[in-house]
PDB file of N, CA and C in Angstrom:
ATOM      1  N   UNK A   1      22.451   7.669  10.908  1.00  0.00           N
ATOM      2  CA  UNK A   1      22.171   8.530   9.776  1.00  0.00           C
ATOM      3  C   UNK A   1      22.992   8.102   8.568  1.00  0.00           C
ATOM      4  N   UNK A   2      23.090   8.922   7.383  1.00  0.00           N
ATOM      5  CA  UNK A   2      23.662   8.480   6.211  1.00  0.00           C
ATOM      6  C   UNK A   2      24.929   9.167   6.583  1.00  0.00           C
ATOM      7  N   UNK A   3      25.891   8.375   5.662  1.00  0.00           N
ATOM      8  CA  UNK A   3      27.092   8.733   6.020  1.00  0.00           C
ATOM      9  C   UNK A   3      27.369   9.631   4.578  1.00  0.00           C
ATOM     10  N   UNK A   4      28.589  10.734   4.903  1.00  0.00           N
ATOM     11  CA  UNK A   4      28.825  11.660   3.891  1.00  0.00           C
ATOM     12  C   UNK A   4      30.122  11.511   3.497  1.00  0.00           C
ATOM     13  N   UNK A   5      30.310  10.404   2.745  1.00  0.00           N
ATOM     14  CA  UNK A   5      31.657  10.448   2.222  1.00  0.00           C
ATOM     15  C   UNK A   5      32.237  11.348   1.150  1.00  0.00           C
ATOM     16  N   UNK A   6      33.547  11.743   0.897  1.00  0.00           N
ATOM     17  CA  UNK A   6      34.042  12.792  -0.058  1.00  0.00           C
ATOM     18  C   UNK A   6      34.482  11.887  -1.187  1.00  0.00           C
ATOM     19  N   UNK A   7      34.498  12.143  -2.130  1.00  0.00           N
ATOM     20  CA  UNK A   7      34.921  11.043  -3.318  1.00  0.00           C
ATOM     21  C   UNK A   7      36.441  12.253  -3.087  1.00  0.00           C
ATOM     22  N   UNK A   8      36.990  11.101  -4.592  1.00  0.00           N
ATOM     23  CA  UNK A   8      38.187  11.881  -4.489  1.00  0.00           C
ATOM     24  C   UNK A   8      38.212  13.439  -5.264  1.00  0.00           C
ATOM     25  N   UNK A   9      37.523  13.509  -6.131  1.00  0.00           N
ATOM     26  CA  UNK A   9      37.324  14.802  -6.645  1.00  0.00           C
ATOM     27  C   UNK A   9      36.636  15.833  -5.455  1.00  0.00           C
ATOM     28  N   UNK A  10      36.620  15.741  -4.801  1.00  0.00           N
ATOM     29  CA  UNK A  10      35.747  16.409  -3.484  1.00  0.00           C
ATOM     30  C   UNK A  10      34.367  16.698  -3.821  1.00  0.00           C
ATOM     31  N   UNK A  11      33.499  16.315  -4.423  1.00  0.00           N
ATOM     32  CA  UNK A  11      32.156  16.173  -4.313  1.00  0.00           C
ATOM     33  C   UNK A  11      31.753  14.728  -2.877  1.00  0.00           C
ATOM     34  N   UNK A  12      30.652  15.458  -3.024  1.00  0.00           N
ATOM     35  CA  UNK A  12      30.075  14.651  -2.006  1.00  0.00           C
ATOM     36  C   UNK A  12      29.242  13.485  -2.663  1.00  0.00           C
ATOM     37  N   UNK A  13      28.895  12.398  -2.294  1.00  0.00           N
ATOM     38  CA  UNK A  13      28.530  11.198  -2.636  1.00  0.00           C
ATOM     39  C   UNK A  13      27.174  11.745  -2.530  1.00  0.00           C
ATOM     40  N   UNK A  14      25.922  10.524  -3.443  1.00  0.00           N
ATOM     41  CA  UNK A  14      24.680  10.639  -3.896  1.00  0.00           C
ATOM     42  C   UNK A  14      24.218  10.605  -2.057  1.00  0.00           C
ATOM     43  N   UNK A  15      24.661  10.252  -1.480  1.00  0.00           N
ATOM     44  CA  UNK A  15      23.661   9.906  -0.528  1.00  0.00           C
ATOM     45  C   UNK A  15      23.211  11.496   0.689  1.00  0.00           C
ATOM     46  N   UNK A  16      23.520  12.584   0.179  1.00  0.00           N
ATOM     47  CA  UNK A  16      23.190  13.794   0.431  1.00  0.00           C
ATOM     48  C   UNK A  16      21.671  14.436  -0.424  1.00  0.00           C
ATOM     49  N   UNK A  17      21.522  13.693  -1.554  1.00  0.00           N
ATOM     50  CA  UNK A  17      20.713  13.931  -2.937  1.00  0.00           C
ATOM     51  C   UNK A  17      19.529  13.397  -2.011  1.00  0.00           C
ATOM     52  N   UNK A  18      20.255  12.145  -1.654  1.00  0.00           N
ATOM     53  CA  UNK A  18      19.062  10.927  -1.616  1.00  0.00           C
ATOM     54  C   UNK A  18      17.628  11.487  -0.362  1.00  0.00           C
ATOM     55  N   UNK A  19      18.937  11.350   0.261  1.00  0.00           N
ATOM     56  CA  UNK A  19      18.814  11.725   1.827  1.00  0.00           C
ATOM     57  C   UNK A  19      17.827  13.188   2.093  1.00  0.00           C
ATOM     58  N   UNK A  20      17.990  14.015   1.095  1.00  0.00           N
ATOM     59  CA  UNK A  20      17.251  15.411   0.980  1.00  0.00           C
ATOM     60  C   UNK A  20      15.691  14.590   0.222  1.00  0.00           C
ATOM     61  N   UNK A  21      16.322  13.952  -0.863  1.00  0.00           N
ATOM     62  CA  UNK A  21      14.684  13.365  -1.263  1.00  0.00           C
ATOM     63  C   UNK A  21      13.615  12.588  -0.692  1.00  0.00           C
ATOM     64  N   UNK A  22      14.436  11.933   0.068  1.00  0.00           N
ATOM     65  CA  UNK A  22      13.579  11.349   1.266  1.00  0.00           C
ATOM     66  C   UNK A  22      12.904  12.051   2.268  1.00  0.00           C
ATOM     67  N   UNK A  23      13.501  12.845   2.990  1.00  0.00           N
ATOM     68  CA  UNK A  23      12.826  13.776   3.504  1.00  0.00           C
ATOM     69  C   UNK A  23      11.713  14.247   2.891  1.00  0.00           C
ATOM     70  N   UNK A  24      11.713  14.880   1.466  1.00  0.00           N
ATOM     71  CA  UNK A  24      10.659  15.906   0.658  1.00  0.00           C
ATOM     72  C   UNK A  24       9.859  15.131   0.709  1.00  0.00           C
ATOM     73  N   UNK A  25       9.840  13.335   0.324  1.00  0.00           N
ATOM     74  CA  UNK A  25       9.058  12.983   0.361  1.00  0.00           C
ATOM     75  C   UNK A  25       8.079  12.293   1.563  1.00  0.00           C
ATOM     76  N   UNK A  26       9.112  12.213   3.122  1.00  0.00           N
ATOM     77  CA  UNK A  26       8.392  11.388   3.709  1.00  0.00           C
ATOM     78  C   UNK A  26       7.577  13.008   4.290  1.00  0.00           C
ATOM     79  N   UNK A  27       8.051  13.933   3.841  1.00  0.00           N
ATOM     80  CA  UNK A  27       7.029  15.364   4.613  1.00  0.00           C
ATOM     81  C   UNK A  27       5.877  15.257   3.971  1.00  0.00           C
ATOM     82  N   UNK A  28       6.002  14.801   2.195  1.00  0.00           N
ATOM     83  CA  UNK A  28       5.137  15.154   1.596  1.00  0.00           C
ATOM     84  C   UNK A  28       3.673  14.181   1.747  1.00  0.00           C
ATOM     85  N   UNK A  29       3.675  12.891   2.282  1.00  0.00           N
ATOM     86  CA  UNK A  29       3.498  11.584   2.574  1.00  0.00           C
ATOM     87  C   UNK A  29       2.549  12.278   4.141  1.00  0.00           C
ATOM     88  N   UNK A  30       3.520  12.639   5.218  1.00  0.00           N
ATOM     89  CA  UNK A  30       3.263  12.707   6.492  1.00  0.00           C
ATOM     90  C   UNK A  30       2.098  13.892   6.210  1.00  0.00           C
ATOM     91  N   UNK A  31       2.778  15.032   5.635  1.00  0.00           N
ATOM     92  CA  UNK A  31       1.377  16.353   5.483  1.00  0.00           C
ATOM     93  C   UNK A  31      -0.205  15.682   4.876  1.00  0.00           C
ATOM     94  N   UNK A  32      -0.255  15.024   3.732  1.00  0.00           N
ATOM     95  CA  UNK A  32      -1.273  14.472   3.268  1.00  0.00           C
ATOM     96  C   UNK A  32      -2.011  13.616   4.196  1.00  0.00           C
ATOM     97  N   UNK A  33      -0.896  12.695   4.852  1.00  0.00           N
ATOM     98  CA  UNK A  33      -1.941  11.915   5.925  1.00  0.00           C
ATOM     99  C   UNK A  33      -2.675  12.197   7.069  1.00  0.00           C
ATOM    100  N   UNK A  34      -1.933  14.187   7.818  1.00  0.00           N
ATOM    101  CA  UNK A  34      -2.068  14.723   8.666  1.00  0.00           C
ATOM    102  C   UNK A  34      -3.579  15.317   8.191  1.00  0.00           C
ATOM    103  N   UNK A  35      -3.388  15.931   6.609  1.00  0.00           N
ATOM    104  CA  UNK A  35      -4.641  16.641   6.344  1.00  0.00           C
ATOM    105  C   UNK A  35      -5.976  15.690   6.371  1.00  0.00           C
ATOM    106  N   UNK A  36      -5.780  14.207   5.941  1.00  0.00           N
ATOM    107  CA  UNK A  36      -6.688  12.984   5.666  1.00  0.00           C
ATOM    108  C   UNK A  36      -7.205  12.834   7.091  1.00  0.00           C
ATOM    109  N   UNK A  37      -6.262  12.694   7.801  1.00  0.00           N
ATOM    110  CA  UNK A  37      -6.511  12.387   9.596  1.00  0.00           C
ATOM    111  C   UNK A  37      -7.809  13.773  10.000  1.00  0.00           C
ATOM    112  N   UNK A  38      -7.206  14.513   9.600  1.00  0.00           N
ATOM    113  CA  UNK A  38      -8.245  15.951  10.432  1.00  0.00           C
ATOM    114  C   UNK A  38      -9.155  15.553   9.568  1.00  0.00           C
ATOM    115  N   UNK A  39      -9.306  15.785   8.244  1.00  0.00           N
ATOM    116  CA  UNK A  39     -10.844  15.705   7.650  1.00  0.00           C
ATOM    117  C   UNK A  39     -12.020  14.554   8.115  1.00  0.00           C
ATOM    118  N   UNK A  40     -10.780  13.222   8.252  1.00  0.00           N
ATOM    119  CA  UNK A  40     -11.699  12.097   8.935  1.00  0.00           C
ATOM    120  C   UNK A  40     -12.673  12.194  10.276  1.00  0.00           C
ATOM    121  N   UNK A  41     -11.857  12.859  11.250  1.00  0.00           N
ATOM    122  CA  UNK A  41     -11.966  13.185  12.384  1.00  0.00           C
ATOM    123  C   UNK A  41     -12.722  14.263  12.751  1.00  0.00           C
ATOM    124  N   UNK A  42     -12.697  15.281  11.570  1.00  0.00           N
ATOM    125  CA  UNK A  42     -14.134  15.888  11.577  1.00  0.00           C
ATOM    126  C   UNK A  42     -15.237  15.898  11.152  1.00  0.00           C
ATOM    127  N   UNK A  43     -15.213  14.848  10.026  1.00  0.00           N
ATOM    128  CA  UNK A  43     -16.712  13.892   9.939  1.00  0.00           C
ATOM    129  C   UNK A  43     -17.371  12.985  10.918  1.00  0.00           C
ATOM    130  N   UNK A  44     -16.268  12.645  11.578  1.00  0.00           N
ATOM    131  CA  UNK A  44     -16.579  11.909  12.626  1.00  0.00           C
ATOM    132  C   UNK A  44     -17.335  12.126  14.015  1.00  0.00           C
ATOM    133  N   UNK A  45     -16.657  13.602  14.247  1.00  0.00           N
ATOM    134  CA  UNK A  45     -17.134  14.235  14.832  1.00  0.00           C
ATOM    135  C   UNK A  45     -18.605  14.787  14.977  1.00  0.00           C
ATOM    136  N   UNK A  46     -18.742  15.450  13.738  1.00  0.00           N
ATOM    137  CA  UNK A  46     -20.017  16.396  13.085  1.00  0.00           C
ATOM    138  C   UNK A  46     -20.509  15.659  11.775  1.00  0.00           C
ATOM    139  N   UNK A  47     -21.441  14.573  12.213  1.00  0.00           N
ATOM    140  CA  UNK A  47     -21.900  13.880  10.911  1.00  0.00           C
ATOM    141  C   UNK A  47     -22.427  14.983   9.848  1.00  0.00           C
ATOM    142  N   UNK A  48     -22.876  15.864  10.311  1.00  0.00           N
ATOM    143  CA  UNK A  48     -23.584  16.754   9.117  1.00  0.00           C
ATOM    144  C   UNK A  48     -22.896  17.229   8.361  1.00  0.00           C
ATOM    145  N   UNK A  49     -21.650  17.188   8.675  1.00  0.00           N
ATOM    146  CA  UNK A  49     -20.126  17.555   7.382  1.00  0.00           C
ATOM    147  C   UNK A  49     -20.125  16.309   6.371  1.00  0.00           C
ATOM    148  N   UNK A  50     -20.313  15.270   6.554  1.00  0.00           N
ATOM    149  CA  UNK A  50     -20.696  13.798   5.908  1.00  0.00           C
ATOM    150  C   UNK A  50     -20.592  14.283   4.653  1.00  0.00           C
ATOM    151  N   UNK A  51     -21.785  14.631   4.290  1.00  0.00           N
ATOM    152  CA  UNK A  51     -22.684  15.174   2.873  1.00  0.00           C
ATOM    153  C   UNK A  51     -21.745  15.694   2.365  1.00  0.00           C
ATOM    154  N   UNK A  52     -21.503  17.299   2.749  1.00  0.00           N
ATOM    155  CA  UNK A  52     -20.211  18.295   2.582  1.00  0.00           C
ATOM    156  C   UNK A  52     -19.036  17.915   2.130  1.00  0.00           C
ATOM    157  N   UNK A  53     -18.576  16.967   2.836  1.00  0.00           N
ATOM    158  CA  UNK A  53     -17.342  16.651   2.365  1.00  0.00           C
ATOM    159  C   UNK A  53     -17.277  15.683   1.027  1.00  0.00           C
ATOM    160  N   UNK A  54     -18.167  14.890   1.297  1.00  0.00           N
ATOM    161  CA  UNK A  54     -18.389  13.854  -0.280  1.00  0.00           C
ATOM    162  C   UNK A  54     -18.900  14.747  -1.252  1.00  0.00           C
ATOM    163  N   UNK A  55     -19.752  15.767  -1.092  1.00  0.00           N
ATOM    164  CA  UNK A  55     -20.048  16.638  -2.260  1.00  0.00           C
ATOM    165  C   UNK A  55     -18.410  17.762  -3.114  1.00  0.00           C
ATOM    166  N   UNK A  56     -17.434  17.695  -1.879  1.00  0.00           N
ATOM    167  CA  UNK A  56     -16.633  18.190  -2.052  1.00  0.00           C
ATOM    168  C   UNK A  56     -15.725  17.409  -3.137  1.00  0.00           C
ATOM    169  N   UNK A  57     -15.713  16.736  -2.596  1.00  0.00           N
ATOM    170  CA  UNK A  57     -14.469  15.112  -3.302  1.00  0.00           C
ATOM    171  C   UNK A  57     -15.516  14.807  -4.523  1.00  0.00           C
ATOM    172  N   UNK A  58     -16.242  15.058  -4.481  1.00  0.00           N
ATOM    173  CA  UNK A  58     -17.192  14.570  -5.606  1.00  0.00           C
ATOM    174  C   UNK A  58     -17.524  15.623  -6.946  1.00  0.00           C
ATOM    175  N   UNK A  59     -17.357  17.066  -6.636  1.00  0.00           N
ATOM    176  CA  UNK A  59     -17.177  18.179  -7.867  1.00  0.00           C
ATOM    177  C   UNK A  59     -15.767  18.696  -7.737  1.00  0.00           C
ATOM    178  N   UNK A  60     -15.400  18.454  -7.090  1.00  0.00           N
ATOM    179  CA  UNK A  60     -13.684  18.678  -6.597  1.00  0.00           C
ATOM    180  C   UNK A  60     -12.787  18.101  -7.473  1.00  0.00           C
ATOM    181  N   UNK A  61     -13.010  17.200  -7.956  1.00  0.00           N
ATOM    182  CA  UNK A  61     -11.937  15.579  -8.457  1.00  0.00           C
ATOM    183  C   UNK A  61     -11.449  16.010  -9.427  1.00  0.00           C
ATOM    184  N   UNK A  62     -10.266  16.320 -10.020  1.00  0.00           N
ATOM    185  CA  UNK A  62      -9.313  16.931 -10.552  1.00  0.00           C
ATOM    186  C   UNK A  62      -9.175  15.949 -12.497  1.00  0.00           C
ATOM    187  N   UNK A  63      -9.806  15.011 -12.001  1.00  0.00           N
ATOM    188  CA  UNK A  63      -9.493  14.081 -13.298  1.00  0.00           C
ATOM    189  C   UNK A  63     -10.254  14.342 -14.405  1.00  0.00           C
ATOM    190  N   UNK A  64      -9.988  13.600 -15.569  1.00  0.00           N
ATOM    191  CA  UNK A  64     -10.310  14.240 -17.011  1.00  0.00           C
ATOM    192  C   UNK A  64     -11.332  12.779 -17.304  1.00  0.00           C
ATOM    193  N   UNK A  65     -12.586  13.045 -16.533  1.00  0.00           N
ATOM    194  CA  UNK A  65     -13.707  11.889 -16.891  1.00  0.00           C
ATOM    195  C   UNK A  65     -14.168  12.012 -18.415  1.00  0.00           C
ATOM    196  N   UNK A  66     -13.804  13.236 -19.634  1.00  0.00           N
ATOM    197  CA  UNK A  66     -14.505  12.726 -20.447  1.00  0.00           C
ATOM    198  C   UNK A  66     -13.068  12.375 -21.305  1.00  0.00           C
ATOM    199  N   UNK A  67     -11.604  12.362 -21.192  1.00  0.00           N
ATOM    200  CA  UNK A  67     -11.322  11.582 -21.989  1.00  0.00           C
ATOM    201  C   UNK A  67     -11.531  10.112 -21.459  1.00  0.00           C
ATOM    202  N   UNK A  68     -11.388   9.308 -20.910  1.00  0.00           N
ATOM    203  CA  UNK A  68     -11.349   7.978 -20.493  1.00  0.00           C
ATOM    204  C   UNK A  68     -10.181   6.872 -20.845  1.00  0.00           C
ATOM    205  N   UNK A  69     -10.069   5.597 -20.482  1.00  0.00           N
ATOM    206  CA  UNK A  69      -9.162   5.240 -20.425  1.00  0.00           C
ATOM    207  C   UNK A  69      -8.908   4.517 -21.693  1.00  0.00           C
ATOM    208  N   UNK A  70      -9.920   3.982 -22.436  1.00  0.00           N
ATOM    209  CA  UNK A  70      -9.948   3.454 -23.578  1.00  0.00           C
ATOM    210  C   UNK A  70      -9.374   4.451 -25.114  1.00  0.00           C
ATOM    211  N   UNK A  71      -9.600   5.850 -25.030  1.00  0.00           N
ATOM    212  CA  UNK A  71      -8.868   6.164 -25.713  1.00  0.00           C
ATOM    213  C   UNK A  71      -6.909   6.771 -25.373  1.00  0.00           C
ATOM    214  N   UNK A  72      -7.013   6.888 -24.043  1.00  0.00           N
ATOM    215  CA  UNK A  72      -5.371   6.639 -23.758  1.00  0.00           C
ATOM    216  C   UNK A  72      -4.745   5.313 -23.565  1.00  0.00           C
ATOM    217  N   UNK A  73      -5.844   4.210 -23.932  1.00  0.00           N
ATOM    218  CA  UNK A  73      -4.850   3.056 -24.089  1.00  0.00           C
ATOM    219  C   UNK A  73      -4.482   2.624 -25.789  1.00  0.00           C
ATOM    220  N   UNK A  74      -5.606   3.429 -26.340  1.00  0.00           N
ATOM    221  CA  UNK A  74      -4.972   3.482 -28.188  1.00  0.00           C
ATOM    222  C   UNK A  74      -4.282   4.518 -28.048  1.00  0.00           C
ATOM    223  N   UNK A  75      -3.526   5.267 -27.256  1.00  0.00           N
ATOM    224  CA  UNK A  75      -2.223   6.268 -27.823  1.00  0.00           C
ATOM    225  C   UNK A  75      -1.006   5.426 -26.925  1.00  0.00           C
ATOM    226  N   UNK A  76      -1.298   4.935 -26.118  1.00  0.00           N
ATOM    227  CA  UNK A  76      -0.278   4.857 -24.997  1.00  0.00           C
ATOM    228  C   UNK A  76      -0.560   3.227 -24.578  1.00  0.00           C
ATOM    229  N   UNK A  77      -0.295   1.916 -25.569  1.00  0.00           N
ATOM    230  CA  UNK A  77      -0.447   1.121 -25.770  1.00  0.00           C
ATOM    231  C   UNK A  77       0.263   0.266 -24.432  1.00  0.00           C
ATOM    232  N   UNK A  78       1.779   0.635 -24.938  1.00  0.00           N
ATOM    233  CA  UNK A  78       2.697   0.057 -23.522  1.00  0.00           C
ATOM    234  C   UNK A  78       2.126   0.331 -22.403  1.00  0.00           C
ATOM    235  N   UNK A  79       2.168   1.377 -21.860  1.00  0.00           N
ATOM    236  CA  UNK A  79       1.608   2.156 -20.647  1.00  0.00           C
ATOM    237  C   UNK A  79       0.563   1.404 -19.676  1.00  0.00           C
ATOM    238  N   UNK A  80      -0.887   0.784 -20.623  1.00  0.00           N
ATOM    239  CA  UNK A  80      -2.064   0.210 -20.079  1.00  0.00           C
ATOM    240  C   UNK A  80      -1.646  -1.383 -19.584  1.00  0.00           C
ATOM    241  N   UNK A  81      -1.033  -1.600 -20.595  1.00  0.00           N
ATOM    242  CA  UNK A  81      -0.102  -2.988 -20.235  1.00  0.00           C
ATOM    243  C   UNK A  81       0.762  -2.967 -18.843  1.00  0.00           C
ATOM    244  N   UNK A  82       1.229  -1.996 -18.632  1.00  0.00           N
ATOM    245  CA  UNK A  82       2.302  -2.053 -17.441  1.00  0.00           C
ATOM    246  C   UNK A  82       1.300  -1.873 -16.541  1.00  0.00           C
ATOM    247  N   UNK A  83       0.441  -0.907 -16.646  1.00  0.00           N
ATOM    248  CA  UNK A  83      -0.561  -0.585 -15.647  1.00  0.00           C
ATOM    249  C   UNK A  83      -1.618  -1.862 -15.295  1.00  0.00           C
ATOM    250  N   UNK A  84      -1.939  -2.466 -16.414  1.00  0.00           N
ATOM    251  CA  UNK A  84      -3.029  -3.732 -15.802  1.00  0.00           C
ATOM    252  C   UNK A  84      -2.732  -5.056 -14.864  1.00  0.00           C
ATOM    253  N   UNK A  85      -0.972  -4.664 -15.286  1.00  0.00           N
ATOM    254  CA  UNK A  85      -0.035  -5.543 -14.736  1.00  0.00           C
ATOM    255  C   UNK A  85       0.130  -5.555 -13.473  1.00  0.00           C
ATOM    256  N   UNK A  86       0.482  -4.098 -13.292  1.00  0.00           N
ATOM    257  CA  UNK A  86       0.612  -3.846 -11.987  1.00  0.00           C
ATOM    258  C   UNK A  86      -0.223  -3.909 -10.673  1.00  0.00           C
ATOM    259  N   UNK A  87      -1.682  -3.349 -11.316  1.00  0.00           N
ATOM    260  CA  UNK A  87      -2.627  -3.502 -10.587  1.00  0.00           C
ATOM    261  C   UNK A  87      -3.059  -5.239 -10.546  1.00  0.00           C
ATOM    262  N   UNK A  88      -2.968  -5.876 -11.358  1.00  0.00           N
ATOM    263  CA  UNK A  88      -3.079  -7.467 -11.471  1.00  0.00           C
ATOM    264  C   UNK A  88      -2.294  -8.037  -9.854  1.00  0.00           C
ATOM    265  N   UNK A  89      -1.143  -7.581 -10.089  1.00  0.00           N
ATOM    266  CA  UNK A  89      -0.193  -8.004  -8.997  1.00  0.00           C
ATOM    267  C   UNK A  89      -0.536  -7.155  -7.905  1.00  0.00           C
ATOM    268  N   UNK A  90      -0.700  -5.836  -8.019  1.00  0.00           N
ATOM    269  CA  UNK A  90      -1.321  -5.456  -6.318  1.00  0.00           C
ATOM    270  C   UNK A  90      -2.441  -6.321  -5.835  1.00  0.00           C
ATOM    271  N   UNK A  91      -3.594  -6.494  -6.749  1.00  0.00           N
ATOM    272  CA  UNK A  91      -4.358  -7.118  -5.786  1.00  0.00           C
ATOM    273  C   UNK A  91      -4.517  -8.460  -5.655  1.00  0.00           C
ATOM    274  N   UNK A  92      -3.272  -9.414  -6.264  1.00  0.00           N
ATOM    275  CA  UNK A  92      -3.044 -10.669  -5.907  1.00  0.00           C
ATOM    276  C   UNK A  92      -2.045 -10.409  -5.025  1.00  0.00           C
ATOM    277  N   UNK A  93      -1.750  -9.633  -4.227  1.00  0.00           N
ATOM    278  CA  UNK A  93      -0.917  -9.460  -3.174  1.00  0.00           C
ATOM    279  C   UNK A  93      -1.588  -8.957  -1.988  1.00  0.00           C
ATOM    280  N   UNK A  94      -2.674  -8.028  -2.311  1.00  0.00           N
ATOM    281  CA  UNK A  94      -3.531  -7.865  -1.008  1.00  0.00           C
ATOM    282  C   UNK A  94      -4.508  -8.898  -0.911  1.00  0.00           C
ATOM    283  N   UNK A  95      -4.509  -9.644  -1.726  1.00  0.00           N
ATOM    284  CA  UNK A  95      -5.573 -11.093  -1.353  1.00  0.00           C
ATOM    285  C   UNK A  95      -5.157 -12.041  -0.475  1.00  0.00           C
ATOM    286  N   UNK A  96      -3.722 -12.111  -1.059  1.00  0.00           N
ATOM    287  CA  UNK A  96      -2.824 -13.327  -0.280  1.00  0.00           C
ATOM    288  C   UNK A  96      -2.910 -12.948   1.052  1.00  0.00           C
ATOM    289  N   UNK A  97      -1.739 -11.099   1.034  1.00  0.00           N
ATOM    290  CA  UNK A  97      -2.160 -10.613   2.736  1.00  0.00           C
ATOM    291  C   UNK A  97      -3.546 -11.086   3.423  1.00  0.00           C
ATOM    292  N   UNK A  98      -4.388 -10.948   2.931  1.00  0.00           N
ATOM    293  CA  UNK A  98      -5.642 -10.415   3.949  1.00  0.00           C
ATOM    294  C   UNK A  98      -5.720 -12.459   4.228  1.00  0.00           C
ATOM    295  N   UNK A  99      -5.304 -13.240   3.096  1.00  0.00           N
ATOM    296  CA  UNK A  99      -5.619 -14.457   3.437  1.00  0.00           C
ATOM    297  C   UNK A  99      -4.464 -15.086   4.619  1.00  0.00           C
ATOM    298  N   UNK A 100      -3.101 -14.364   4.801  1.00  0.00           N
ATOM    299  CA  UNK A 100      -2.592 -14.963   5.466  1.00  0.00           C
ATOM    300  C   UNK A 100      -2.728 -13.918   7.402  1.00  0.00           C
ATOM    301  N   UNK A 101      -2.929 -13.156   6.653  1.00  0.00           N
ATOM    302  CA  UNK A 101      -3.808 -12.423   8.034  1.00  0.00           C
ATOM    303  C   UNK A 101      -4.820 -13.343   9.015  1.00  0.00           C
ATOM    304  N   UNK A 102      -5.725 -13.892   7.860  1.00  0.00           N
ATOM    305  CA  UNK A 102      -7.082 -14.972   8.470  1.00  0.00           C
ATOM    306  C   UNK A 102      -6.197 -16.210   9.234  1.00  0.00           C
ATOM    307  N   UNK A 103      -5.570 -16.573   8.113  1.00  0.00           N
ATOM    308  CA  UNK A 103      -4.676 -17.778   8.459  1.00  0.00           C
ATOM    309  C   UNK A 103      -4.092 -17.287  10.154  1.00  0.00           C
ATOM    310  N   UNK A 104      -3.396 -16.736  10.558  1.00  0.00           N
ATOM    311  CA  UNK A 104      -2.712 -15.964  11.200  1.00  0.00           C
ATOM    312  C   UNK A 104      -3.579 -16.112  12.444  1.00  0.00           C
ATOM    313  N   UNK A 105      -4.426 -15.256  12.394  1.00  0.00           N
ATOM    314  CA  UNK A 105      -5.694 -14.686  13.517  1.00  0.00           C
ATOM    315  C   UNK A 105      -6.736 -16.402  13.993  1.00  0.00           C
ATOM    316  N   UNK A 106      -6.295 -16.990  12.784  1.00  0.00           N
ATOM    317  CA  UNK A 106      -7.570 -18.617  12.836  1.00  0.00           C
ATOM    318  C   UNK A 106      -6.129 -19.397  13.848  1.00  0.00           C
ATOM    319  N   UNK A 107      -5.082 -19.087  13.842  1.00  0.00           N
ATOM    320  CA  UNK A 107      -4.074 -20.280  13.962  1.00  0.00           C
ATOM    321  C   UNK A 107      -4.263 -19.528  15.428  1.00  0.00           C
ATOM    322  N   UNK A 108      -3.871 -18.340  16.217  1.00  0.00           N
ATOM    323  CA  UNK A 108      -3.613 -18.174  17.350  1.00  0.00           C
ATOM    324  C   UNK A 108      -4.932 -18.179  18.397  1.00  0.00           C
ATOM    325  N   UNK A 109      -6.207 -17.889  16.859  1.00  0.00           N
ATOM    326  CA  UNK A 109      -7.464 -18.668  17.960  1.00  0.00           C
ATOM    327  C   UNK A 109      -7.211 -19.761  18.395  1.00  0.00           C
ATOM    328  N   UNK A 110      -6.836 -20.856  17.379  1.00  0.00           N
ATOM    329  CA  UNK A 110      -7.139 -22.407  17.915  1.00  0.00           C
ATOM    330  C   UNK A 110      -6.155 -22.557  18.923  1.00  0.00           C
ATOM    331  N   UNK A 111      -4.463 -21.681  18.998  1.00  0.00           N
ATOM    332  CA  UNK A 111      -4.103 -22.273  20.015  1.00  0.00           C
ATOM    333  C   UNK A 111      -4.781 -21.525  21.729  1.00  0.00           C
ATOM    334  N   UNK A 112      -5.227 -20.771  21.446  1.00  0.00           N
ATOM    335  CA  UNK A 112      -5.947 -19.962  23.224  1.00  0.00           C
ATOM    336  C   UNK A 112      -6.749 -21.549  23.650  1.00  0.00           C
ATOM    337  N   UNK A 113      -6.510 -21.300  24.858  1.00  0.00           N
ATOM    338  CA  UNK A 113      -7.076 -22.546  25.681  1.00  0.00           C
ATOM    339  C   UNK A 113      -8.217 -21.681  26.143  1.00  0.00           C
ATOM    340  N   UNK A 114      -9.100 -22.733  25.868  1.00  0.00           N
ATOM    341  CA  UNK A 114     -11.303 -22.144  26.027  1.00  0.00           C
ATOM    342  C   UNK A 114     -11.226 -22.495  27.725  1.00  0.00           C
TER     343      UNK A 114
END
């Protein structure tokens, strides 16, 4: 576990802060994936929820479709930049993965003896 050292003023070190935030978040992380898991699993179950549930996620969706992104990238200039960036580099990183995955899965085919 994290250790709780006393500074000399007797406060306790960040790693009590940290340590609480981690938690909030790996609950907050674990609950969402628990709720994702059941919803999956009951489409899966009862195809006729199928419909239901995409109609749900589909008038449900919380986002602001009529401003769009073109006018928050003329207010918030930096912002779209960091963002195109970022996404640039996520998916030259899940490309590479999925290519060294192939690589991976092709190399331990060729060595299995037929």
């Amino acid at each position: 576990m994290l250790n709780h050292r006393v500074k000399g003023n007797g406060t306790r070190s960040n790693t009590t802060e940290l340590s609480t935030k981690l938690v909030a978040a790996f609950s907050v992380s674990g609950l969402y994936a628990l709720i994702s898991a059941l919803a999956s699993i009951s489409v899966i179950q009862k195809l006729e929820f199928k419909l239901k549930l995409l109609l749900h996620f589909i008038f449900w969706d919380a986002g602001n479709s009529h401003v769009g992104w073109i006018k928050v990238c003329n207010v918030y200039d930096k912002f779209c930049q960091h963002l195109a960036g970022s996404i640039a580099v996520a998916l030259f990183g899940s490309i590479v993965t999925v290519l060294l995955i192939w690589l991976s899965a092709f190399t331990i085919h060729s060595r299995v003896p037929k």
